[in-house]
Protein backbone atom coordinates (compact mmCIF):
# COMPACT_ATOMS: atom_id res chain seq x y z
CA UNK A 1 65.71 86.46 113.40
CA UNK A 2 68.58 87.53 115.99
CA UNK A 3 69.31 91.16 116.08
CA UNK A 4 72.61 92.99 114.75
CA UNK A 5 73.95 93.20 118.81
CA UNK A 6 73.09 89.66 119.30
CA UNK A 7 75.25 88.60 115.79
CA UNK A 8 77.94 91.22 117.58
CA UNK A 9 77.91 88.94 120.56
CA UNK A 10 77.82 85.82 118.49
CA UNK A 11 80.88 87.19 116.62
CA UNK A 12 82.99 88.24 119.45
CA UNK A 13 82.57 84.49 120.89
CA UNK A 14 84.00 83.04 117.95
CA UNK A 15 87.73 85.99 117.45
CA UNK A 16 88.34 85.07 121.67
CA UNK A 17 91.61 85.18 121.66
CA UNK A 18 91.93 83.41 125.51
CA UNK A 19 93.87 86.52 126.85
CA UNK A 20 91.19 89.25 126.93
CA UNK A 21 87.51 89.40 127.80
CA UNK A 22 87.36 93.38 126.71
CA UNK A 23 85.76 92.74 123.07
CA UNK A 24 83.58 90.21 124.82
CA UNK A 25 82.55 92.69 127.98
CA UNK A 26 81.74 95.32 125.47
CA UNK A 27 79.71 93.30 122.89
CA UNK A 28 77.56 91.94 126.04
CA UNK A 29 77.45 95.52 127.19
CA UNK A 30 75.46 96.68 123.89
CA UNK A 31 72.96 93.51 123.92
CA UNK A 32 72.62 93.86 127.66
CA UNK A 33 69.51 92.39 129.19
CA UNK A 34 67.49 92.03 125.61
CA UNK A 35 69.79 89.17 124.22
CA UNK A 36 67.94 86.38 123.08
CA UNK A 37 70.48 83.78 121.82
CA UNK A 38 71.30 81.83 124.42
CA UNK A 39 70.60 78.69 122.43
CA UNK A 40 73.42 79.62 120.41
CA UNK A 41 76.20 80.60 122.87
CA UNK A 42 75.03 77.39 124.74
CA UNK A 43 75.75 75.46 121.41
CA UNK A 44 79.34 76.89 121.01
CA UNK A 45 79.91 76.16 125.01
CA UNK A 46 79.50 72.43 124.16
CA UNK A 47 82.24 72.56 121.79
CA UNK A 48 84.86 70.53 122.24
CA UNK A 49 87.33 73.71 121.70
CA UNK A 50 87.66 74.82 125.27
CA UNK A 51 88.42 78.23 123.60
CA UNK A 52 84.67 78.35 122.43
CA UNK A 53 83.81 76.59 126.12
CA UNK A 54 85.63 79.37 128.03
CA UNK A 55 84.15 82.55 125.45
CA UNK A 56 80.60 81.52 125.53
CA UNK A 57 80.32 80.62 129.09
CA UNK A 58 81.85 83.85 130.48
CA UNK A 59 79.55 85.54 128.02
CA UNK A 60 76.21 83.76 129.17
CA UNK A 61 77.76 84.65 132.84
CA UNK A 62 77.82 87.76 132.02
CA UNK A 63 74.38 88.32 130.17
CA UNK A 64 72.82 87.04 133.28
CA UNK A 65 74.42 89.35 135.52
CA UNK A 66 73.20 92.19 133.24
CA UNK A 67 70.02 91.21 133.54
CA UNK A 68 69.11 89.05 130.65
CA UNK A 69 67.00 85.88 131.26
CA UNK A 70 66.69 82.43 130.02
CA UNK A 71 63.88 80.85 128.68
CA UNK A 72 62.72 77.75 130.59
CA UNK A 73 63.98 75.67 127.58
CA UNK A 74 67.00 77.46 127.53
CA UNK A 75 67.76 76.61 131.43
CA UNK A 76 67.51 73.32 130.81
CA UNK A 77 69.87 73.54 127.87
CA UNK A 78 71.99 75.20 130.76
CA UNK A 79 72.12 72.36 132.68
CA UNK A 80 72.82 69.91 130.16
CA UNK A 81 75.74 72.55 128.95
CA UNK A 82 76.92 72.14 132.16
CA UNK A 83 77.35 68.59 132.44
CA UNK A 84 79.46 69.20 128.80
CA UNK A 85 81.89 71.28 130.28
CA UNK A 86 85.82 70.27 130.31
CA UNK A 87 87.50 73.74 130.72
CA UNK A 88 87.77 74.55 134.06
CA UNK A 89 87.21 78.33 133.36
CA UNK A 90 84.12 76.95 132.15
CA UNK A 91 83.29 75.65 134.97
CA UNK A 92 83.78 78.77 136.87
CA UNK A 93 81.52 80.39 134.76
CA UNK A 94 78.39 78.17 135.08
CA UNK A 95 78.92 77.92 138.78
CA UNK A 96 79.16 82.52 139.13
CA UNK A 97 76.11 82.15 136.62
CA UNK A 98 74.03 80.33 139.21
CA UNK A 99 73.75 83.55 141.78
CA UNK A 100 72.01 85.21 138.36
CA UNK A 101 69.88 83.22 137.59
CA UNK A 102 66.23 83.56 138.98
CA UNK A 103 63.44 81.36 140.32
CA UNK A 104 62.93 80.16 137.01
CA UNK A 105 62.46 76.03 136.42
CA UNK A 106 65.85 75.06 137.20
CA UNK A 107 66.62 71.72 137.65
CA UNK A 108 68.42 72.11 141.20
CA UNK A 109 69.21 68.87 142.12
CA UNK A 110 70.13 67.67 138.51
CA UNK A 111 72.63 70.63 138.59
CA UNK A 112 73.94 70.10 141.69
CA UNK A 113 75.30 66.74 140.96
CA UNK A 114 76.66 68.07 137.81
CA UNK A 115 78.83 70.99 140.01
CA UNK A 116 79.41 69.01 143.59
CA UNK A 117 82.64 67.43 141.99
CA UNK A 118 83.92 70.51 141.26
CA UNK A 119 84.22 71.67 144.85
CA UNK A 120 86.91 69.27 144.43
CA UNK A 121 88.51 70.78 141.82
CA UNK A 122 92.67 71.21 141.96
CA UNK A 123 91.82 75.04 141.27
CA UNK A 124 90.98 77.25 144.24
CA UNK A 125 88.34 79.54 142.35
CA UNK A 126 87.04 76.76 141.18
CA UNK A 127 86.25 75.07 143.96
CA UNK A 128 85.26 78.58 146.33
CA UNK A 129 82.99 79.29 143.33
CA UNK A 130 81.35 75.45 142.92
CA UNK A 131 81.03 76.08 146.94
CA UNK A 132 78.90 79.44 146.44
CA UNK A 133 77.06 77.61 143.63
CA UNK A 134 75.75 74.42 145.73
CA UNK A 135 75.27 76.95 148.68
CA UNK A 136 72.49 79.00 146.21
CA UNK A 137 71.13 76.11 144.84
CA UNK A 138 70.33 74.51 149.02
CA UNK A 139 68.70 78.10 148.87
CA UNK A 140 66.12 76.84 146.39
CA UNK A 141 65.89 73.33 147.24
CA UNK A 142 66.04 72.54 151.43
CA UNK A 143 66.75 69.10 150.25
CA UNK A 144 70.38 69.96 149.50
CA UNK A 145 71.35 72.60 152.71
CA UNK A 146 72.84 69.32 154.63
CA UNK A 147 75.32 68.80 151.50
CA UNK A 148 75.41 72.62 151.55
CA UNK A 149 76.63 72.64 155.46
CA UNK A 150 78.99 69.64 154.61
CA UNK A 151 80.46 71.37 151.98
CA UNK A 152 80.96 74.83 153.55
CA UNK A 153 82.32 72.62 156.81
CA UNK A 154 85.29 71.73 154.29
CA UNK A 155 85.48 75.02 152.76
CA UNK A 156 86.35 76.55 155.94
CA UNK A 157 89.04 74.34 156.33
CA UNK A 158 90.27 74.48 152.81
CA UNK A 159 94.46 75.50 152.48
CA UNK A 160 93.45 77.96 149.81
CA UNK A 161 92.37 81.57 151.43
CA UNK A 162 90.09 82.15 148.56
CA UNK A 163 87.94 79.12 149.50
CA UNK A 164 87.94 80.29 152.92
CA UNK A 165 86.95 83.88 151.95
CA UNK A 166 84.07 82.41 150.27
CA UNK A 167 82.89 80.15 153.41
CA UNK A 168 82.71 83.51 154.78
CA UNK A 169 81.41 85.47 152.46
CA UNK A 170 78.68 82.64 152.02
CA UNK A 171 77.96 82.06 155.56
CA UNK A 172 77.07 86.32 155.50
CA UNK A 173 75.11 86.83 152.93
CA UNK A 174 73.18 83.62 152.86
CA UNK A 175 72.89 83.46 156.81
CA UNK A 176 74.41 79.45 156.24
């Protein structure tokens, strides 16, 4: 049975108004690393409403980053939810979650084909964030650093500065 922060969560997903994350941020804030219910936020993210897309993916972004883990089930529910999304906000969102998420048994390559369009994406974040995503995925699976070097190749040469922040950033932190 889910707990009352979990419901509070739940709840907040379903009032998003598309203008504010602060009732969301707060309600993830209480639940923090002990939420549970992934398998419902990654229901509502493969609703066709890409209100419900954008809520519950910035919320399971979110989770992860405070801590909270997935089940192995639940990652590859993650993936699939992945391949679902049509918001590009969405989008965004699975591709930040991907620096949170552990070691666990996540389907890299299956996942990478899902987000390596993306990097193509008319939307700047978008794309600098897909980049960072495939970049952290080559970290887990060698098979994917030559798409990895291709792709931060035409990052760095991207007209958008974010994109070209995040070659940067990448080629830093990840020694790429």
């Amino acid at each position: 049975m889910p707990d009352a922060l979990s419901e509070v969560v739940i709840e907040r997903v379903l009032e998003f108004d598309v203008k504010t994350t602060g009732s969301l941020e707060a309600a993830c804030r209480s639940a923090g690393k002990n939420f549970t219910e992934f398998d419902r936020l990654l229901v509502l993210a493969d609703s066709e409403d890409t209100r419900l897309q954008t809520a519950a993916t910035w919320v399971v972004r979110k989770l992860l980053e405070l801590g909270a883990e997935l089940t192995s089930a639940q990652l590859e529910r993650f993936v699939e939810s992945a391949a679902a999304q049509t918001a590009w906000e969405a989008r965004l969102h699975i591709a930040q979650s991907i620096q949170f998420i552990g070691d666990e048994d996540l389907e890299v390559q299956k996942l990478a084909k899902i987000i390596q369009p993306w990097c193509n994406a008319k939307r700047p974040f978008l794309r600098a964030w897909a980049l960072d995503a495939i970049c952290r995925l080559a970290q887990r699976d060698p098979g994917l650093k030559p798409t990895a070097s291709e792709r931060l190749a035409r990052g760095a040469e991207d007209p958008a500065a974010s994109v070209r922040a995040r070659v940067r950033n990448l080629r830093k932190t990840l020694a790429l």
